[in-house]
PDB file of N, CA and C in Angstrom:
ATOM      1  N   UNK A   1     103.400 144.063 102.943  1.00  0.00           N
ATOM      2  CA  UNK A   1     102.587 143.555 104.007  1.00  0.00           C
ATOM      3  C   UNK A   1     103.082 142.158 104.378  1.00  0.00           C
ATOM      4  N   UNK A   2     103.485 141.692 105.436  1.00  0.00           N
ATOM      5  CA  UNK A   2     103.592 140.565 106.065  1.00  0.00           C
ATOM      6  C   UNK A   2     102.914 139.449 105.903  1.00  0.00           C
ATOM      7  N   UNK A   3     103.461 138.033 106.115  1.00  0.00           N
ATOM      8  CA  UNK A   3     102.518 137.291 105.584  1.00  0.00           C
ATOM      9  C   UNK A   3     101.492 136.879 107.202  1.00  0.00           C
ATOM     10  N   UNK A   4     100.209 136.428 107.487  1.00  0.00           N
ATOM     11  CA  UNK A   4     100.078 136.257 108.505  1.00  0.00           C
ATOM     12  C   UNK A   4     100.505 134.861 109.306  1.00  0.00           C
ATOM     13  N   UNK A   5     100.291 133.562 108.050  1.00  0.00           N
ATOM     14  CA  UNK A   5     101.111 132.145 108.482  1.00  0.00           C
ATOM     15  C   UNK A   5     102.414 132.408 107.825  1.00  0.00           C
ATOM     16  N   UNK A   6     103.427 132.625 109.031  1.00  0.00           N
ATOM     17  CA  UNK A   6     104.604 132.298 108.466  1.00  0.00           C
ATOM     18  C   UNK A   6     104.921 130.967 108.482  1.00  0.00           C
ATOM     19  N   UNK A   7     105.626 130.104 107.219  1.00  0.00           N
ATOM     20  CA  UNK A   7     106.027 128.455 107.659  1.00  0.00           C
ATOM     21  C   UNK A   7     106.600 128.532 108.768  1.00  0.00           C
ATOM     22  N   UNK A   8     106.251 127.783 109.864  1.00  0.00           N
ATOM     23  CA  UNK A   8     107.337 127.376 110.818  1.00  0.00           C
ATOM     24  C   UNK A   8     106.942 125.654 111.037  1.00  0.00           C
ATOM     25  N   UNK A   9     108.240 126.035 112.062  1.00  0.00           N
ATOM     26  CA  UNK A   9     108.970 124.341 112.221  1.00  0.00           C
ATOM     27  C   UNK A   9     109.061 124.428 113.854  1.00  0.00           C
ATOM     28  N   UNK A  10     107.648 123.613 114.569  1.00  0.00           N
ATOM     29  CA  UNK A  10     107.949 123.247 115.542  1.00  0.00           C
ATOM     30  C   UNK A  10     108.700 122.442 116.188  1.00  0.00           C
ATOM     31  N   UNK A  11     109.466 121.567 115.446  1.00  0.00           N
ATOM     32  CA  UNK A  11     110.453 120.824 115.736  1.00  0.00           C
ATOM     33  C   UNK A  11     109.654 119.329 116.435  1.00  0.00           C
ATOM     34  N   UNK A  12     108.722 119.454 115.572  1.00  0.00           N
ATOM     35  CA  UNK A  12     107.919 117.835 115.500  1.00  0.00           C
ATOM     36  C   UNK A  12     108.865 117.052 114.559  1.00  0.00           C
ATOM     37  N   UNK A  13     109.399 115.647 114.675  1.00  0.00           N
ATOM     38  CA  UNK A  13     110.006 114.953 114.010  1.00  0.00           C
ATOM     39  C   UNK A  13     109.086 114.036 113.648  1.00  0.00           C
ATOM     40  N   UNK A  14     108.395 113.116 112.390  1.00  0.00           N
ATOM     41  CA  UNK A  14     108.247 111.966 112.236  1.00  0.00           C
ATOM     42  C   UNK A  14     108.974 111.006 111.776  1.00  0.00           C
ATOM     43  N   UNK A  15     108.728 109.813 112.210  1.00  0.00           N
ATOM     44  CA  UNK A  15     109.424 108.838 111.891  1.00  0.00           C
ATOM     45  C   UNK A  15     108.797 107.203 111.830  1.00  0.00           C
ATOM     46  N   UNK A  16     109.191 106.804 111.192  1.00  0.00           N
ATOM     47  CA  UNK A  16     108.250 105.618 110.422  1.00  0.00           C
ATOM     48  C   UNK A  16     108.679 104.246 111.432  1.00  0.00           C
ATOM     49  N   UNK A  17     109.807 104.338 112.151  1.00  0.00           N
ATOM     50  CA  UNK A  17     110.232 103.881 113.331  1.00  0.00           C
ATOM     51  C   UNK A  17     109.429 103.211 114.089  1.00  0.00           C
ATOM     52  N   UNK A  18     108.220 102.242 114.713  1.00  0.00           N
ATOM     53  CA  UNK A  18     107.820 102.354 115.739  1.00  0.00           C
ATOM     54  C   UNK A  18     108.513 102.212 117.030  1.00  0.00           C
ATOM     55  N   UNK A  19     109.775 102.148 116.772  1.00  0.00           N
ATOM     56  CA  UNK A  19     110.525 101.560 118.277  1.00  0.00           C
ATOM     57  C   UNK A  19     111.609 103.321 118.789  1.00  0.00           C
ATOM     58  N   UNK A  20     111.362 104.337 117.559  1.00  0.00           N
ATOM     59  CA  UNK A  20     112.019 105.473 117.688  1.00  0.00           C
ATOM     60  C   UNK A  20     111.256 106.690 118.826  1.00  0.00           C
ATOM     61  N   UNK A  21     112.337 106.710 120.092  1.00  0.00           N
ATOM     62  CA  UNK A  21     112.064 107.814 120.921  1.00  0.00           C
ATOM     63  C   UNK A  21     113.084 108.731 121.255  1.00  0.00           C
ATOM     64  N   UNK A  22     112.813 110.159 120.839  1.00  0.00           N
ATOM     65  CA  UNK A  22     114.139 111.235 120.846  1.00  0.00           C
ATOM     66  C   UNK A  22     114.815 111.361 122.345  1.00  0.00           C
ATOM     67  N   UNK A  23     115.799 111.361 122.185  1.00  0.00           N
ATOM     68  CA  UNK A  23     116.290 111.566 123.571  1.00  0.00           C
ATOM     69  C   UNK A  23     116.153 112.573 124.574  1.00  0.00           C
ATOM     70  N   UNK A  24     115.298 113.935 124.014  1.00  0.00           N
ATOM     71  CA  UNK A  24     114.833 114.574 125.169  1.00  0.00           C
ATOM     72  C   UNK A  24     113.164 114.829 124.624  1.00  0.00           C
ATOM     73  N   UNK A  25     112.673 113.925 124.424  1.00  0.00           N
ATOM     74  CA  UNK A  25     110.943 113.541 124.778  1.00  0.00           C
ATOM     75  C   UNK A  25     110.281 114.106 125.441  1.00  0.00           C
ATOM     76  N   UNK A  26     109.291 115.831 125.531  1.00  0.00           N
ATOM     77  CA  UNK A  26     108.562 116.298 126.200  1.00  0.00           C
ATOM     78  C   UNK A  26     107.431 115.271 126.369  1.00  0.00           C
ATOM     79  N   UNK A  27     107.137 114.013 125.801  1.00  0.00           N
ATOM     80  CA  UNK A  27     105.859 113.508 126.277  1.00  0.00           C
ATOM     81  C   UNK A  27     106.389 111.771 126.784  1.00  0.00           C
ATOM     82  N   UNK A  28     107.206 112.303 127.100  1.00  0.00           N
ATOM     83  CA  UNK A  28     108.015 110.323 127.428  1.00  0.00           C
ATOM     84  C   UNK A  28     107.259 110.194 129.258  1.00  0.00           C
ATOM     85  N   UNK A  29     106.548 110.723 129.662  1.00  0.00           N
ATOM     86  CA  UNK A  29     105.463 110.242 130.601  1.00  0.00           C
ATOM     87  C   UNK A  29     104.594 109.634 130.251  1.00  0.00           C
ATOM     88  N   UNK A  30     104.156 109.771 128.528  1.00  0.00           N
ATOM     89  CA  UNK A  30     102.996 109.111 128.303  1.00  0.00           C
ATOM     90  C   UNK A  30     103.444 107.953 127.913  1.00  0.00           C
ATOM     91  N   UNK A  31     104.865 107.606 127.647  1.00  0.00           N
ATOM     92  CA  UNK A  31     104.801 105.943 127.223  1.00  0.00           C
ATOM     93  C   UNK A  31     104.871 104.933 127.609  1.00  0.00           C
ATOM     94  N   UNK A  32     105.079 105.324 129.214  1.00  0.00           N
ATOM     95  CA  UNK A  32     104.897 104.325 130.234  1.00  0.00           C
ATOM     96  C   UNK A  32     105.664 103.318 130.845  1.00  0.00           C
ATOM     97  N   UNK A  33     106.104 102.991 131.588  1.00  0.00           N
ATOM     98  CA  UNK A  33     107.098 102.684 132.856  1.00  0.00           C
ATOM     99  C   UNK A  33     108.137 103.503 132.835  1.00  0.00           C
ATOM    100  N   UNK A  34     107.857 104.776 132.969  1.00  0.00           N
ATOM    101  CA  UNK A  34     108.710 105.893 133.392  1.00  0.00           C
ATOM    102  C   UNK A  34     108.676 106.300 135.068  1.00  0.00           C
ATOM    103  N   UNK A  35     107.873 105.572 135.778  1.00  0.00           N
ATOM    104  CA  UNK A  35     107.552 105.806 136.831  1.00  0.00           C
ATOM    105  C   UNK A  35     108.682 105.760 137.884  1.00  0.00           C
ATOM    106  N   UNK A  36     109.569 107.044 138.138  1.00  0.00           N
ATOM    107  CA  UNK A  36     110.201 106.656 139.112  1.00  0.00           C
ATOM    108  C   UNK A  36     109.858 106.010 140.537  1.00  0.00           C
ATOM    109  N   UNK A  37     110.804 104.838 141.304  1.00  0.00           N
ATOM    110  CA  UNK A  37     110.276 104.412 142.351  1.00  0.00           C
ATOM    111  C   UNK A  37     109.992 105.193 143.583  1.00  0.00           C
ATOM    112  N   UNK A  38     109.813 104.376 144.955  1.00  0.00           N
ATOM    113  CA  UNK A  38     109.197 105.645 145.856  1.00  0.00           C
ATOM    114  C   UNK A  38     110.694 106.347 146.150  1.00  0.00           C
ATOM    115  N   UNK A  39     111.723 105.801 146.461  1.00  0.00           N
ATOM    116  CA  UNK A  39     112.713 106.317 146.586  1.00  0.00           C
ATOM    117  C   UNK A  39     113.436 107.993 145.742  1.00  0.00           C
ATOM    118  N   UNK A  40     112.558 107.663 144.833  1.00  0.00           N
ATOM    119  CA  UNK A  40     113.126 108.943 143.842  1.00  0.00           C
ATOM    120  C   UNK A  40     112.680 109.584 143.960  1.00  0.00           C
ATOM    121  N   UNK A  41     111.423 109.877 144.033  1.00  0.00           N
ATOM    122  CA  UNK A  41     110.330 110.648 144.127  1.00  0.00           C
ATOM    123  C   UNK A  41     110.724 112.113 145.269  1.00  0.00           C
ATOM    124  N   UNK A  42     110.149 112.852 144.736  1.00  0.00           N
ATOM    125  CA  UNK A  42     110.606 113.944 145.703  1.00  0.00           C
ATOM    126  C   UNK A  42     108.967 114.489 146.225  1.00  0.00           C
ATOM    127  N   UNK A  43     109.069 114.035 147.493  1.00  0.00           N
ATOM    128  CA  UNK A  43     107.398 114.582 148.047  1.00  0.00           C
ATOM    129  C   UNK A  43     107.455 115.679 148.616  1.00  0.00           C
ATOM    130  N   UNK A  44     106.511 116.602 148.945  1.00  0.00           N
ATOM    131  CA  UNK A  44     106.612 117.989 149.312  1.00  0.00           C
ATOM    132  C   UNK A  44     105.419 118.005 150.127  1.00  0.00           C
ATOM    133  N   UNK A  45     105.304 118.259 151.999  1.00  0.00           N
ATOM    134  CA  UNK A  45     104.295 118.391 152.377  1.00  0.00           C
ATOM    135  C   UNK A  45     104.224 120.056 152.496  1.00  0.00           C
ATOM    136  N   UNK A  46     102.495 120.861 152.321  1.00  0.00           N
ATOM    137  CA  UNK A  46     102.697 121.722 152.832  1.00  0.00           C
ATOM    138  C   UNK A  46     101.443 121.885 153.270  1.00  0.00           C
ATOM    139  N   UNK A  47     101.340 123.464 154.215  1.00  0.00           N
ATOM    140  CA  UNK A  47     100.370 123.006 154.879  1.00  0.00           C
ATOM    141  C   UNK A  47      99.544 124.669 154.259  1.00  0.00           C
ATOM    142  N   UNK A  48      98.359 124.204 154.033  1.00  0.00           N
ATOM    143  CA  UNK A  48      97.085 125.540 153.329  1.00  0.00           C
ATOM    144  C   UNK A  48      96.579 126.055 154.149  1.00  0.00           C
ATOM    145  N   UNK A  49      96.149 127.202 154.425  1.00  0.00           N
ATOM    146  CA  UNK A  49      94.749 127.747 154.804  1.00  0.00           C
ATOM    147  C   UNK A  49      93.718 127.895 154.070  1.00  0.00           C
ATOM    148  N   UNK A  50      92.748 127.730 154.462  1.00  0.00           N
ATOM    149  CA  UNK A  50      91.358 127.828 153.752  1.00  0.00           C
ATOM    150  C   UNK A  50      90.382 129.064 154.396  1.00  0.00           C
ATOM    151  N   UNK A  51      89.347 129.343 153.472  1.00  0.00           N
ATOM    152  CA  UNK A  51      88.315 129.986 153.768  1.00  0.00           C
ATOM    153  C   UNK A  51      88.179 129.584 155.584  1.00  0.00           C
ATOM    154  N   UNK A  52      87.688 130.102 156.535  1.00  0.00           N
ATOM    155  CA  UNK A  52      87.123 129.900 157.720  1.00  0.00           C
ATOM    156  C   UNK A  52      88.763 129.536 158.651  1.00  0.00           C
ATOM    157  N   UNK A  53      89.545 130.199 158.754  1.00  0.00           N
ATOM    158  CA  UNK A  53      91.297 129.174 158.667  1.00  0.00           C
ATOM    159  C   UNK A  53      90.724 128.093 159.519  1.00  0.00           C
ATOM    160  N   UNK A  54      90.797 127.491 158.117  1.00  0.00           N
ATOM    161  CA  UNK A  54      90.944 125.884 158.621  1.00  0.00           C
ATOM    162  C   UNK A  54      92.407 125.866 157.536  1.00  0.00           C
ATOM    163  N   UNK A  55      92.926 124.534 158.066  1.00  0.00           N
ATOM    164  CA  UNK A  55      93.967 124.302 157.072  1.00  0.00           C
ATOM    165  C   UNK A  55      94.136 122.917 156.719  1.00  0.00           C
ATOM    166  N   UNK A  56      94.737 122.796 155.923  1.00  0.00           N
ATOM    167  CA  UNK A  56      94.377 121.704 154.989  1.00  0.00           C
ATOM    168  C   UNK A  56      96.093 121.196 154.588  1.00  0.00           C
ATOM    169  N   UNK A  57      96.556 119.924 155.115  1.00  0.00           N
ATOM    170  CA  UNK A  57      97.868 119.319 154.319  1.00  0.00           C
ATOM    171  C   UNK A  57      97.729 118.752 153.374  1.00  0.00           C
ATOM    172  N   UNK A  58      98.691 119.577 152.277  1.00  0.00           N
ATOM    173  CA  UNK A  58      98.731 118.762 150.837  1.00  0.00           C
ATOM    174  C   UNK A  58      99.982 118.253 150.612  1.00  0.00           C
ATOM    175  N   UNK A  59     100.351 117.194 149.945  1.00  0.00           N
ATOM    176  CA  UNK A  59     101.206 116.425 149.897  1.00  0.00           C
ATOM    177  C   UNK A  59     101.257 116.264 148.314  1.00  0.00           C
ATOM    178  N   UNK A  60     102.233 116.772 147.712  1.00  0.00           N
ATOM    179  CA  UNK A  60     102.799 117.436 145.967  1.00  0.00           C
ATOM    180  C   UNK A  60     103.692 116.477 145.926  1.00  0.00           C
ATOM    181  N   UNK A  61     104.033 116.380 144.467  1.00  0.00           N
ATOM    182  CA  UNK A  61     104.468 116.057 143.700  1.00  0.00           C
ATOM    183  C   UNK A  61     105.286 114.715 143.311  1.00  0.00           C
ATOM    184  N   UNK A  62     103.435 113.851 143.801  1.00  0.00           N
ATOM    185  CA  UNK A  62     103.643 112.386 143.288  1.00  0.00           C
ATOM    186  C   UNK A  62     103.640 111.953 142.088  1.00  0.00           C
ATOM    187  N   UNK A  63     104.862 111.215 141.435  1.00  0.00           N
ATOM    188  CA  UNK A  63     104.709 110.666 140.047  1.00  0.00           C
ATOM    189  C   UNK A  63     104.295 109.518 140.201  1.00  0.00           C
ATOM    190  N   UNK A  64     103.241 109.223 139.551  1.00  0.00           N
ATOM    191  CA  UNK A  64     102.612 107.392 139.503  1.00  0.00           C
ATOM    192  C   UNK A  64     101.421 107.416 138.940  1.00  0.00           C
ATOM    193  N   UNK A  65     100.626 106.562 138.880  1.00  0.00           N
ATOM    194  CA  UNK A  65      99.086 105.815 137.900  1.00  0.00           C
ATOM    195  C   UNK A  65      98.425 106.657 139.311  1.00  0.00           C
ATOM    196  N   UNK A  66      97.261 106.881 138.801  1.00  0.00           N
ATOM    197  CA  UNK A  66      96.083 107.506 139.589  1.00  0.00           C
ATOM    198  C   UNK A  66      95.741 106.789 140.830  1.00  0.00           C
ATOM    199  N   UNK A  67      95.899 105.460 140.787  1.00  0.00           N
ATOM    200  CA  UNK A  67      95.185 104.276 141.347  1.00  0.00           C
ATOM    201  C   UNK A  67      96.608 104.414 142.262  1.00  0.00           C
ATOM    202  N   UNK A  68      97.649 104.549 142.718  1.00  0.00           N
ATOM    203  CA  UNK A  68      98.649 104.784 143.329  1.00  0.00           C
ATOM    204  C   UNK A  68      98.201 105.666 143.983  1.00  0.00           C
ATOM    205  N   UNK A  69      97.967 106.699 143.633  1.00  0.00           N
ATOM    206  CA  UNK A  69      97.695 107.881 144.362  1.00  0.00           C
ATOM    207  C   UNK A  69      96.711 107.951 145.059  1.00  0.00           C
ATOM    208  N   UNK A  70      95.186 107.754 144.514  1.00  0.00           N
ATOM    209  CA  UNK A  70      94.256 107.451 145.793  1.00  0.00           C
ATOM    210  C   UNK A  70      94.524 106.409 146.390  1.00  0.00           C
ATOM    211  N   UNK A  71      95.335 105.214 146.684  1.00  0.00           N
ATOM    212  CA  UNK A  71      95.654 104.466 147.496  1.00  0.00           C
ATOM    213  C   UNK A  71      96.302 105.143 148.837  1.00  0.00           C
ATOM    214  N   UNK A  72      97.408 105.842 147.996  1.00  0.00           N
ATOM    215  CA  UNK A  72      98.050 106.548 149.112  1.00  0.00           C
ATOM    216  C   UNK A  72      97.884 107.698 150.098  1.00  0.00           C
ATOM    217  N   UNK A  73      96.454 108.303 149.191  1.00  0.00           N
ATOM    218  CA  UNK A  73      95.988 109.057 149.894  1.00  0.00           C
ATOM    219  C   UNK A  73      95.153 108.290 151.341  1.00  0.00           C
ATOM    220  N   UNK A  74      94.575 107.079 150.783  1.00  0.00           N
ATOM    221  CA  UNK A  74      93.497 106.471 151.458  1.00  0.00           C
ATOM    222  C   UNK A  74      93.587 105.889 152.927  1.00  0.00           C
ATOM    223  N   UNK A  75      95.256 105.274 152.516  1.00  0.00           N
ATOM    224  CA  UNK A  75      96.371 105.058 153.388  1.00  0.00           C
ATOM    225  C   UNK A  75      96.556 106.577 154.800  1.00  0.00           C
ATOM    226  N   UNK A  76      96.516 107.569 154.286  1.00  0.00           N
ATOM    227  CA  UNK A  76      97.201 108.550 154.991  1.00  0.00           C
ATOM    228  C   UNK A  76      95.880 108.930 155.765  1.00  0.00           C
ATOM    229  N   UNK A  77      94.618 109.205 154.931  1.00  0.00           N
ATOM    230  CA  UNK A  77      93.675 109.474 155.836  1.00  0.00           C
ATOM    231  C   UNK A  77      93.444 109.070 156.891  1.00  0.00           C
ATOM    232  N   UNK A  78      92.974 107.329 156.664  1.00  0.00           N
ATOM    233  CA  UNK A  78      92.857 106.486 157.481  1.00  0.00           C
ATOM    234  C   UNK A  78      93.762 106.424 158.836  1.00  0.00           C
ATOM    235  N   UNK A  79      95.005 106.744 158.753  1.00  0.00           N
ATOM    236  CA  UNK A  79      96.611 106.756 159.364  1.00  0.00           C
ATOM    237  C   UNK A  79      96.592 108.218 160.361  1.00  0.00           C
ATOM    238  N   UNK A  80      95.782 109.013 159.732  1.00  0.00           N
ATOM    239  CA  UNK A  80      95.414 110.474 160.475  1.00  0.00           C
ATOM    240  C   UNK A  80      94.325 110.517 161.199  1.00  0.00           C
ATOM    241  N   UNK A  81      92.979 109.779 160.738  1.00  0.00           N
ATOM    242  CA  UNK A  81      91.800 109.724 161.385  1.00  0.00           C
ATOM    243  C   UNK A  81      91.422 111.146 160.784  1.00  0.00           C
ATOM    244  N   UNK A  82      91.264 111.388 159.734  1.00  0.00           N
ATOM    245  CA  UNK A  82      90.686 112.341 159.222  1.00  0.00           C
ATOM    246  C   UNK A  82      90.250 112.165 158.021  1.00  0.00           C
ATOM    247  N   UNK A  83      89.792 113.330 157.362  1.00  0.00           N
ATOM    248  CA  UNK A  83      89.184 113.139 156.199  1.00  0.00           C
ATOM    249  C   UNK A  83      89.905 113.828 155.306  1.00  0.00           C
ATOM    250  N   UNK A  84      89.805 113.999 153.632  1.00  0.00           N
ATOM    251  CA  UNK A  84      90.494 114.683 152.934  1.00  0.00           C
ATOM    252  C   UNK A  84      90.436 114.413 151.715  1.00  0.00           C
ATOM    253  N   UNK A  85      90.546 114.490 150.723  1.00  0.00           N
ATOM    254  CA  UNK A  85      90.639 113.904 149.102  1.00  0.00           C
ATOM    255  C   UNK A  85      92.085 113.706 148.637  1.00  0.00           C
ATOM    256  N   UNK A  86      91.621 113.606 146.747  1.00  0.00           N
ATOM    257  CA  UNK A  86      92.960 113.538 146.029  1.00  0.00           C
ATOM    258  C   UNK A  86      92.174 114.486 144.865  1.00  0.00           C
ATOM    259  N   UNK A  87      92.695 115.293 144.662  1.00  0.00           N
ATOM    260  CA  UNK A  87      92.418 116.374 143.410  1.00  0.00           C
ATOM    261  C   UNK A  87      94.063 116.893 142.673  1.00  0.00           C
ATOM    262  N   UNK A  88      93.644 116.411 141.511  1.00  0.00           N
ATOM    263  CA  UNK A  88      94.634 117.221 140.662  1.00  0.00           C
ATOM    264  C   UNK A  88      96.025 116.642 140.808  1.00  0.00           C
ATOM    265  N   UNK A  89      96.431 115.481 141.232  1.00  0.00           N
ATOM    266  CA  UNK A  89      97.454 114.865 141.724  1.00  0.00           C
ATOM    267  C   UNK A  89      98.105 115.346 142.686  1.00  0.00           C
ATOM    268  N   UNK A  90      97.344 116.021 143.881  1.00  0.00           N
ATOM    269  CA  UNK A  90      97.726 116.329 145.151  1.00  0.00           C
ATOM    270  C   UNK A  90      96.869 115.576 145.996  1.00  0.00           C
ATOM    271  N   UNK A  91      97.341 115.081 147.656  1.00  0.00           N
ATOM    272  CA  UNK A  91      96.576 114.813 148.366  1.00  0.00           C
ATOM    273  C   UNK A  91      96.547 115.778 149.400  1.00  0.00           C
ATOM    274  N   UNK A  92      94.820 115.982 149.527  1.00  0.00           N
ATOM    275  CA  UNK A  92      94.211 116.998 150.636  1.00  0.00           C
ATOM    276  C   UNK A  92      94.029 115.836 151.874  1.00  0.00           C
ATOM    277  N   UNK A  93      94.901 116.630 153.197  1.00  0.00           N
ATOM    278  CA  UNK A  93      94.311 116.340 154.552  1.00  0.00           C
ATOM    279  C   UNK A  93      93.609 116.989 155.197  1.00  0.00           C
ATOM    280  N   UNK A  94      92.618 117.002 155.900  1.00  0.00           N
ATOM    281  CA  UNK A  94      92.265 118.013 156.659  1.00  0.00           C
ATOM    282  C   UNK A  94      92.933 117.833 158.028  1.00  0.00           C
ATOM    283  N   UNK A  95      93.030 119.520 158.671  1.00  0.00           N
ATOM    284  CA  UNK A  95      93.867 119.827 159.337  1.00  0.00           C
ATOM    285  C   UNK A  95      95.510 119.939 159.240  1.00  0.00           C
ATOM    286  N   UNK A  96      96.240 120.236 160.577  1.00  0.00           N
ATOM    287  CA  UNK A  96      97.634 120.147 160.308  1.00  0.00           C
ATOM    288  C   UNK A  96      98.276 118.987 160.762  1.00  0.00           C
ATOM    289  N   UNK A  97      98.573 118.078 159.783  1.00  0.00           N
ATOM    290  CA  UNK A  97      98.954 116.901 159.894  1.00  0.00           C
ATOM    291  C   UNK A  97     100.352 116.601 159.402  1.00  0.00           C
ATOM    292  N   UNK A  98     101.385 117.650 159.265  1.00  0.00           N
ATOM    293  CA  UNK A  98     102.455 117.505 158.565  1.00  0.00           C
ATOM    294  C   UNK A  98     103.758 116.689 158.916  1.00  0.00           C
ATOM    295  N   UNK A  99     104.020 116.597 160.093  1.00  0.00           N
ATOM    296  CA  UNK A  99     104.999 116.047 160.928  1.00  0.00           C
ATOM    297  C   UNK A  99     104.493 114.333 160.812  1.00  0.00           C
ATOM    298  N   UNK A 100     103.272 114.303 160.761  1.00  0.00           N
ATOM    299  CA  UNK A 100     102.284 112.706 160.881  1.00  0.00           C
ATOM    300  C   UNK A 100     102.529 112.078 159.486  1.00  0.00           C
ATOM    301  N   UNK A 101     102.371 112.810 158.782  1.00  0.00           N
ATOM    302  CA  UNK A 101     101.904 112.469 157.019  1.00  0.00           C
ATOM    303  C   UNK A 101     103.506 112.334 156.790  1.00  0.00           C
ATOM    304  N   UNK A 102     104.635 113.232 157.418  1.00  0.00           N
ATOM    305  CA  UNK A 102     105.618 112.770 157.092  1.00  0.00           C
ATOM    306  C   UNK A 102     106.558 111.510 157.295  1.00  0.00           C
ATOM    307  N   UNK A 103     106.151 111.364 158.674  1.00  0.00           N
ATOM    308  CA  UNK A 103     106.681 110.338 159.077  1.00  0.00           C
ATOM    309  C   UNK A 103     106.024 108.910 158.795  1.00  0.00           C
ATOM    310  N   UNK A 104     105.002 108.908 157.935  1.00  0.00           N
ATOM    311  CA  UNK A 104     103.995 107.918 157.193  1.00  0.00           C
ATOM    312  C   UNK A 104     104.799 107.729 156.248  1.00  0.00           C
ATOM    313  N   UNK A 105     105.303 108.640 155.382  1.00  0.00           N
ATOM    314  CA  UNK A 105     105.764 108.580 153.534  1.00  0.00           C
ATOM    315  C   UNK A 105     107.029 108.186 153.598  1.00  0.00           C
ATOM    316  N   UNK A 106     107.618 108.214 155.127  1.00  0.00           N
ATOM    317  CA  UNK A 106     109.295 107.473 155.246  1.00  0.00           C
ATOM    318  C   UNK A 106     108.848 106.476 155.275  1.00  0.00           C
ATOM    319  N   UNK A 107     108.408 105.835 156.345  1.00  0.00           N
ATOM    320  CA  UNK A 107     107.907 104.599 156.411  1.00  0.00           C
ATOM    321  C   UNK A 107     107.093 103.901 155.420  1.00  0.00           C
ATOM    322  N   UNK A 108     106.820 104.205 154.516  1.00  0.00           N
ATOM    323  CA  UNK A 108     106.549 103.547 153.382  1.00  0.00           C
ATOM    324  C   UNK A 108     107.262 103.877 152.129  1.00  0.00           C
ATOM    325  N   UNK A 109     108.414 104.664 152.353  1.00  0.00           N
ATOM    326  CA  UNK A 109     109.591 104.064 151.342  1.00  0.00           C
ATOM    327  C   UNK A 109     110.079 105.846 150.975  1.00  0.00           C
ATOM    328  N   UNK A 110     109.004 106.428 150.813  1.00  0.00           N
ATOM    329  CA  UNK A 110     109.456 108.098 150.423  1.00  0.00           C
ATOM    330  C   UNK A 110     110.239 108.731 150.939  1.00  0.00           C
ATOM    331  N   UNK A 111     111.836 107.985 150.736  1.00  0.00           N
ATOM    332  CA  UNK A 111     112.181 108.519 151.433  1.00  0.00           C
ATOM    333  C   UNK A 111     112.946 110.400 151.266  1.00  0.00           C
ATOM    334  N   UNK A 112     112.409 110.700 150.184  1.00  0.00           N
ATOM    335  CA  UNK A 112     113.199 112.131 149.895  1.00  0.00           C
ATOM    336  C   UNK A 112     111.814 112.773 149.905  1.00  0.00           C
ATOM    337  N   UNK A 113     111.288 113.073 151.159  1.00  0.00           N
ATOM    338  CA  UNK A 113     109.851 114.214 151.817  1.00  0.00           C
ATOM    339  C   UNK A 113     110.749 114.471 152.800  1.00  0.00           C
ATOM    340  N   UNK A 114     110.254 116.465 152.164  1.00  0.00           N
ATOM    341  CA  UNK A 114     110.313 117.274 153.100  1.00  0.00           C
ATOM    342  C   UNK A 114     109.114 118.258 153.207  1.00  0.00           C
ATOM    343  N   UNK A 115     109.395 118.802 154.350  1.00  0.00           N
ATOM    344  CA  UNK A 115     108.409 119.368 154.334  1.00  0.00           C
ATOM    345  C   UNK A 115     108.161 120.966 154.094  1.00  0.00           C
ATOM    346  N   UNK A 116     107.315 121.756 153.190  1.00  0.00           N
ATOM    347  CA  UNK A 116     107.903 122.834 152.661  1.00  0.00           C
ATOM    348  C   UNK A 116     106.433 123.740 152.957  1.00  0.00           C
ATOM    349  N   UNK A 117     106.487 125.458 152.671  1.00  0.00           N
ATOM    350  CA  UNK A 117     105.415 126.067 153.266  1.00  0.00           C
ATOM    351  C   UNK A 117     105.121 126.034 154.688  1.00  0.00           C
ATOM    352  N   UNK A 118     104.036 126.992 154.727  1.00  0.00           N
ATOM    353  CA  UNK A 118     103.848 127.444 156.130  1.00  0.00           C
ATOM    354  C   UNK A 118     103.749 126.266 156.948  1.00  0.00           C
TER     355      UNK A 118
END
């Protein structure tokens, strides 16, 4: 009969090190100023449908502090005259605002947004 815990080795390392970080680090986001600048960043507008088609522009895959992000959302609303949130590290626009929101995220430095989806 089999055993049911077999030993294994997740390939957790410790080390008594405090200044030791492995060179491919699944959690090296959490240690902070990893933040690529806006330039690096690769933004992705796309545009949703919703219940009732309404549609909704979301704008993916910002790396930065939270407080970055609803800024920039706050920025874009305001810049659209619409309304919209930040959930989940996406920003919601309401309506189709994609061509607008894009030409916002150049002009404030993003510059590698495109725009992707329907």
């Amino acid at each position: 009969m089999a055993k049911k815990h077999k030993n294994r080795q997740d390939g957790f390392v410790f080390s008594t090190n405090p200044d030791y970080i492995p060179e491919d680090n699944p959690f090296g986001h959490l240690l902070g100023n990893n933040q690529p600048s806006q330039q690096e960043q690769i933004l992705r507008i796309h545009l949703v449908r919703r219940k009732g088609n309404k549609e909704v522009t979301v704008v993916k895959g910002f790396n930065g502090s939270d407080n970055d992000l609803k800024d920039l959302g706050k920025m874009l609303k305001m810049k659209c005259g619409v309304g919209g949130s930040v959930k989940d590290g996406d920003i919601l626009i309401q309506g189709n605002h994609r061509e607008k929101v894009r030409k916002l995220l150049i002009e404030q430095g993003y510059r590698n947004t495109k725009l992707a989806g329907g």
